[in-house]
Protein backbone atom coordinates (compact mmCIF):
# COMPACT_ATOMS: atom_id res chain seq x y z
CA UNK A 1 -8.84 28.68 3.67
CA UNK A 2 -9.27 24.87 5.17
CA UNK A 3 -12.62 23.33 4.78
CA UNK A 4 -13.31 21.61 7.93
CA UNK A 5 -16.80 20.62 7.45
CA UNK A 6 -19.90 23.14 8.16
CA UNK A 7 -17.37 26.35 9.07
CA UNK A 8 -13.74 27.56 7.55
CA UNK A 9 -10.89 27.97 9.07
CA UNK A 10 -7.69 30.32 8.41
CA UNK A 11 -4.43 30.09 8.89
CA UNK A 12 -2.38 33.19 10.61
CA UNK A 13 1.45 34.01 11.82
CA UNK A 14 2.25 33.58 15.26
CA UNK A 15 2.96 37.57 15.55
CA UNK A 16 -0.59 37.97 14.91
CA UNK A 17 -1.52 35.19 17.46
CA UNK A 18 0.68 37.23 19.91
CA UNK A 19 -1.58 40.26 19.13
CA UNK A 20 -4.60 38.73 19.47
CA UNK A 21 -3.76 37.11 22.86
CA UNK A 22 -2.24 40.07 23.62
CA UNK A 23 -5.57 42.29 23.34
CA UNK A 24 -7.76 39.88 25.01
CA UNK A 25 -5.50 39.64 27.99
CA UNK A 26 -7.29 43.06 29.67
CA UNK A 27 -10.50 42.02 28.87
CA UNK A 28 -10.45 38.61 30.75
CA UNK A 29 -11.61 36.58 27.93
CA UNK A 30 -11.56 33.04 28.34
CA UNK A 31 -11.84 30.60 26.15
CA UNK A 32 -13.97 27.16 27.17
CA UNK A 33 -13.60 23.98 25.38
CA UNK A 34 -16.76 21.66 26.35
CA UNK A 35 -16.66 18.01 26.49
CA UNK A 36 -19.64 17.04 23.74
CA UNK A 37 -17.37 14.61 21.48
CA UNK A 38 -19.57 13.68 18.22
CA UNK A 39 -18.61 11.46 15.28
CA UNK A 40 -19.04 12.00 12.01
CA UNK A 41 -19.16 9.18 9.24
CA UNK A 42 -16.33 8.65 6.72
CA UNK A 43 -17.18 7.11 3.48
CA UNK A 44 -13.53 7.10 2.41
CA UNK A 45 -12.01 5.57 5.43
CA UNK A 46 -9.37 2.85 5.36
CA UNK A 47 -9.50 3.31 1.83
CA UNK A 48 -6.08 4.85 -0.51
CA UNK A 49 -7.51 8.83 -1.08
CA UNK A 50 -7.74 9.60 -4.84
CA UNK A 51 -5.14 12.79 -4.06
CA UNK A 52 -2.29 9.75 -2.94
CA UNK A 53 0.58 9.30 -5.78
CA UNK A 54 -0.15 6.93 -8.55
CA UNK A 55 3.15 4.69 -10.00
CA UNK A 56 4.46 3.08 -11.71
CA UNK A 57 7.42 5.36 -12.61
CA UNK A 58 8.09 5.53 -15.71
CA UNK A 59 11.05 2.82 -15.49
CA UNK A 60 8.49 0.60 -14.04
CA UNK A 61 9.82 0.94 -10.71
CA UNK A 62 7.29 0.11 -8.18
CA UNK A 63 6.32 3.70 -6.60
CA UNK A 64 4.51 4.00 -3.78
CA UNK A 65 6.07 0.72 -2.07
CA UNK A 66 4.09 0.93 0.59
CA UNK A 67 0.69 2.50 2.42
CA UNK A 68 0.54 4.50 5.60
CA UNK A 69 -2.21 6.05 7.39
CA UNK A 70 -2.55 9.35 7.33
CA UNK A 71 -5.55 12.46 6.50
CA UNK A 72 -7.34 13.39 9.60
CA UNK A 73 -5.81 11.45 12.23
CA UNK A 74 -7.11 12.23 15.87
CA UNK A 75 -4.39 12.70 18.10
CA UNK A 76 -2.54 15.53 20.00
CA UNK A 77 -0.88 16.30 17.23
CA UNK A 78 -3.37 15.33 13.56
CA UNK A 79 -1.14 13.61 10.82
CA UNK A 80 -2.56 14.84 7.58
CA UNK A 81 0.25 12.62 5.27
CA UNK A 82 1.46 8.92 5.93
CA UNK A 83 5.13 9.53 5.16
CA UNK A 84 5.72 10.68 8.83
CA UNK A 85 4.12 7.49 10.36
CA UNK A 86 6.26 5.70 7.47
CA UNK A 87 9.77 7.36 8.94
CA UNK A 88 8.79 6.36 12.28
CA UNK A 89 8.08 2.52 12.13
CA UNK A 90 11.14 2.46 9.70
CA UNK A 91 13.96 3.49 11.74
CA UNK A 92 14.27 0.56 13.68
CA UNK A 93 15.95 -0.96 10.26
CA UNK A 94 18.30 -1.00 7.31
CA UNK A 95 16.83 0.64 4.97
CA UNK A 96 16.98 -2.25 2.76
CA UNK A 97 16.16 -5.10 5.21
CA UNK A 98 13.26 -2.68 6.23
CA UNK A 99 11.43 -2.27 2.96
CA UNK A 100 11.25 -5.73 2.34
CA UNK A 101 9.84 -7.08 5.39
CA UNK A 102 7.89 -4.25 5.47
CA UNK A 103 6.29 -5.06 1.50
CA UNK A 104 5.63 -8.87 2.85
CA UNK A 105 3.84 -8.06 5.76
CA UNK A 106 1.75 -5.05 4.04
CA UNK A 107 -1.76 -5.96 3.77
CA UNK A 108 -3.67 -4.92 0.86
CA UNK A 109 -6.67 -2.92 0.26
CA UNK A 110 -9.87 -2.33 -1.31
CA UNK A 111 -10.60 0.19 -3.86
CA UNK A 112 -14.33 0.88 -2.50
CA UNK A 113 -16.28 0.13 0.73
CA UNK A 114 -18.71 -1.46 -1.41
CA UNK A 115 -18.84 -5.39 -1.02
CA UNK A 116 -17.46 -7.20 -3.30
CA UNK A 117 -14.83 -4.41 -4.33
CA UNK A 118 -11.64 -4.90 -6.55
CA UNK A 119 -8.98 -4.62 -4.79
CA UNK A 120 -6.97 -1.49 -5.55
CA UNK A 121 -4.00 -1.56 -7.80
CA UNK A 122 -0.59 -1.75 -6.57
CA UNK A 123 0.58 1.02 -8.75
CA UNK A 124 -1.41 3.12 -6.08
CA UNK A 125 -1.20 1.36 -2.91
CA UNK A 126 2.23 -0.50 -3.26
CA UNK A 127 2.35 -3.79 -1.60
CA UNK A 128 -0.26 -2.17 1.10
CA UNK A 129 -1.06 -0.74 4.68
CA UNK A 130 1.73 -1.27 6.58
CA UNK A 131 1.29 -3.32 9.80
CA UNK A 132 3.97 -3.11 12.55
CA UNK A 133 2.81 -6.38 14.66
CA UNK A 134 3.48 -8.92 11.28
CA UNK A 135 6.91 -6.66 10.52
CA UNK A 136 8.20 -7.87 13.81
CA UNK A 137 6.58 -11.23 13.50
CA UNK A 138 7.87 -11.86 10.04
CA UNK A 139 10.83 -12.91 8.09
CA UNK A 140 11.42 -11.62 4.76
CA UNK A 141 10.22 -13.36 1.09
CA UNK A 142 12.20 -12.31 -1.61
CA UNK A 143 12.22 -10.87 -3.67
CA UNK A 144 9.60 -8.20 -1.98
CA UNK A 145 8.13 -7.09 -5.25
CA UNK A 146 8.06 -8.52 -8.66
CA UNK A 147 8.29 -5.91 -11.52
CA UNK A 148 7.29 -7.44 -14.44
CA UNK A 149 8.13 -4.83 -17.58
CA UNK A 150 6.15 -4.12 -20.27
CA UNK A 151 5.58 -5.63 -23.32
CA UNK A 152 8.77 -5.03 -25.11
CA UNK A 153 10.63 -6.16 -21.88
CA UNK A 154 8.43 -8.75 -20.59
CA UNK A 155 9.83 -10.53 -17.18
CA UNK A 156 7.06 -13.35 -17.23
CA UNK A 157 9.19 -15.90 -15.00
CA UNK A 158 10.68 -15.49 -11.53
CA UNK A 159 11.75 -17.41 -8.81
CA UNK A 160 10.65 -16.81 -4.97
CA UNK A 161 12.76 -17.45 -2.18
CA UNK A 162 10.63 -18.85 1.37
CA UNK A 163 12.80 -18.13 4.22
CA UNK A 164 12.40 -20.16 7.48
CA UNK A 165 14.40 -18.22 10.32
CA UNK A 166 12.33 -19.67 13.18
CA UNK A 167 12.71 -23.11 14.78
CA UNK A 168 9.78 -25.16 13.46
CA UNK A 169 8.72 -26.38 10.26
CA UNK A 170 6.68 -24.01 8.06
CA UNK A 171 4.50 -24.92 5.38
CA UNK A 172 3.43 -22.27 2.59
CA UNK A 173 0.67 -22.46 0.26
CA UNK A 174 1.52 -20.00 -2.48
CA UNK A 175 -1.35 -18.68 -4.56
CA UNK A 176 -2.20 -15.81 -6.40
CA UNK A 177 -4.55 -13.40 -5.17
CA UNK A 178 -6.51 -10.26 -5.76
CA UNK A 179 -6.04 -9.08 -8.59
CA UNK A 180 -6.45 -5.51 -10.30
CA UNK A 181 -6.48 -3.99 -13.53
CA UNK A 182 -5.81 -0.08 -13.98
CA UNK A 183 -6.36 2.30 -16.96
CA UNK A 184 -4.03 5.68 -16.14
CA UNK A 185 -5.13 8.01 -18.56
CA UNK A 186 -7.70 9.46 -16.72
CA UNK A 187 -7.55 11.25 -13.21
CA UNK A 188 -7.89 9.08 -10.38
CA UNK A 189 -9.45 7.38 -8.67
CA UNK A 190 -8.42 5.77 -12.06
CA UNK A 191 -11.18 2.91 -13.05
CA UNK A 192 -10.15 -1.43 -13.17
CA UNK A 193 -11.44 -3.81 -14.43
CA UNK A 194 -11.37 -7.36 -13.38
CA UNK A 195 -9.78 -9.41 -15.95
CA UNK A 196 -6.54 -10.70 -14.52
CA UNK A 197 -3.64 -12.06 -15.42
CA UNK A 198 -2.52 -16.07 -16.13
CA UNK A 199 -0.44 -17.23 -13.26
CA UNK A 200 1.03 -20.47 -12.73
CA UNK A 201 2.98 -21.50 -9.62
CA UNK A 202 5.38 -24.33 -9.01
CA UNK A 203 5.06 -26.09 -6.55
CA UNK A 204 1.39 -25.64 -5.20
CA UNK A 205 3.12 -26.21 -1.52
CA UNK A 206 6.35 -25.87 -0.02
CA UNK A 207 7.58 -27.11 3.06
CA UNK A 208 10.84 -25.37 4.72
CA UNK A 209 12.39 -26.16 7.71
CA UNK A 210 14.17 -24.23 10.24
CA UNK A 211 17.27 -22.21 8.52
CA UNK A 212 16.77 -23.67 5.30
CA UNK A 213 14.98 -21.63 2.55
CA UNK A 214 12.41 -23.47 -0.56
CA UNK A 215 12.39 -21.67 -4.02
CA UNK A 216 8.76 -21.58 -5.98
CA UNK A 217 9.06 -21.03 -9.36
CA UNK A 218 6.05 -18.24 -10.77
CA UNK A 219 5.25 -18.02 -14.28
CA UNK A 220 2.80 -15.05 -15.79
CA UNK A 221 1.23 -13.87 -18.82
CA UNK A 222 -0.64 -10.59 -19.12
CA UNK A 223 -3.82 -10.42 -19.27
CA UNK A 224 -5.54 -10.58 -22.45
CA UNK A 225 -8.84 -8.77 -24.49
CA UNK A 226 -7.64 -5.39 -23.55
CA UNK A 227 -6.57 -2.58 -25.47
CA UNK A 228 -2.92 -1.90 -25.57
CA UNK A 229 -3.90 1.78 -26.24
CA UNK A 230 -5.23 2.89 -23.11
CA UNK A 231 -1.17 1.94 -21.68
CA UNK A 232 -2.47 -0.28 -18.82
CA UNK A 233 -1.18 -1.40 -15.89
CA UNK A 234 -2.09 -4.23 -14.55
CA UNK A 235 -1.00 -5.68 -11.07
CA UNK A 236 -2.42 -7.96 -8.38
CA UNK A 237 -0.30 -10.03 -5.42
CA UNK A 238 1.41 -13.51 -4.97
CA UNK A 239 -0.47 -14.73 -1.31
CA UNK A 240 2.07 -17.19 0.31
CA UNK A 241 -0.21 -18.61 3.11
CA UNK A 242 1.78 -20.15 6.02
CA UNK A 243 1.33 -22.19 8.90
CA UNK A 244 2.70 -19.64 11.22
CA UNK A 245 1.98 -16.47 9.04
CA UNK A 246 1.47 -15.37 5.34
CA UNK A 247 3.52 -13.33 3.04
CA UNK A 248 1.37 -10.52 0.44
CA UNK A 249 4.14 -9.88 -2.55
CA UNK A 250 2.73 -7.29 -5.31
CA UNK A 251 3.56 -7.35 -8.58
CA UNK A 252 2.92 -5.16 -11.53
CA UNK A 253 3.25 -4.92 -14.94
CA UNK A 254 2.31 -2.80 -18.24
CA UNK A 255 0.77 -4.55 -21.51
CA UNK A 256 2.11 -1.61 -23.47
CA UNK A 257 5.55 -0.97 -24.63
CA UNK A 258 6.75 2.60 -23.43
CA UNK A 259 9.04 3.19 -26.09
């Protein structure tokens, strides 16, 4: 059975469509299908559902990459999962070069309707809801995600490439930015907690002109007063705000070693 709201719904074979049709042909039936649209209010919309994959994998690879929409989608033809609306803005592109524009332009968000609201954690959204208009708008930062290991295998210092492809000037203001804790040994929606990570970025401002490309050097430390024992995750974005548009890259990281 499908729950859809104050009645239920079933699922049959087309054979037994057939029949019914089939049987009510004679009779004349017809079937009317009134115009009275109503709405009905969504708490969860715009929001990642609970039910969506939670990552990291257990290599600390960062899975999901990315947020689609999807779960009861008007349209001629309702999209209950976002992997279909994925496949489609996707095909346009390498798979390679597509994933990491798409990761930049992603924009992250919330855990909760509720204002304020952490946002939520990368290892659930990826870098965020895809948006088609800043894919085609954009160039690429890279790396697209920073994986940062756990404990044992701490990466705490990476480099970041700006690309300028256009023909003007662009000046970035990296920064980090919303940060998000996660404890995965419950069933989601998992809880976080707000205490974030150190980050330290070098230089504060960039300027790169056309073709050329500026390097920013990041520098993290996990986050600390947390218990090692509850194997969190904790994850948050580098915001590179720019003069013509701004780059979101996630990161994520474990304080925990898995082995």
């Amino acid at each position: 059975m499908i729950e859809t709201g104050d009645y239920d719904a079933a699922l049959i074979p087309q054979v037994d469509g057939l029949f019914l049709l089939q049987a009510a042909v004679p009779n004349n039936f017809t079937v009317s299908f009134p115009n009275d649209p109503s709405t009905i209010p969504n708490p969860t919309a715009g929001l990642v559902p609970p039910f969506s994959t939670y990552g990291p994998s257990n290599d600390m690879y960062l899975k999901p990459a990315l947020s689609a929409r999807g779960g009861s989608i008007p349209s001629t033809f309702p999209v209950t999962l976002a992997l279909p609306l994925q496949a489609n803005v996707k095909s346009a592109a390498t798979a390679k070069a597509a994933r990491n524009i798409f990761q930049d332009a992603a924009i992250p968000v919330k855990q909760t309707t509720l204002n304020p609201s952490l946002v939520e954690t990368v290892s659930h959204q990826g870098a965020g809801l895809i948006d088609v208009y800043n894919v085609i708008e954009n160039t690429a930062l890279l790396p697209s995600e920073l994986l940062l290991n756990d404990t044992a295998y701490f990466k705490g210092e990476r480099t970041l490439t700006l690309p300028n492809e256009g023909k003007k000037s662009v000046t970035y203001l990296p920064k980090p930015s919303a940060e998000s804790r996660q404890l995965i040994m419950v069933a989601g929606p998992v809880p976080l907690v707000s205490k974030a990570a150190n980050v330290e970025i070098n230089p504060k401002k960039a300027t790169v002109h056309p073709g050329s490309t500026a390097s920013v050097r990041v520098t993290f430390k996990p986050p600390k007063g947390l218990d090692p024992k509850t194997f969190l995750v904790y994850s948050g974005y580098i915001k590179a705000i720019g003069s013509d548009h701004t780059f979101h890259l996630p990161r994520c990281g474990r304080q925990a070693q898995r082995r």
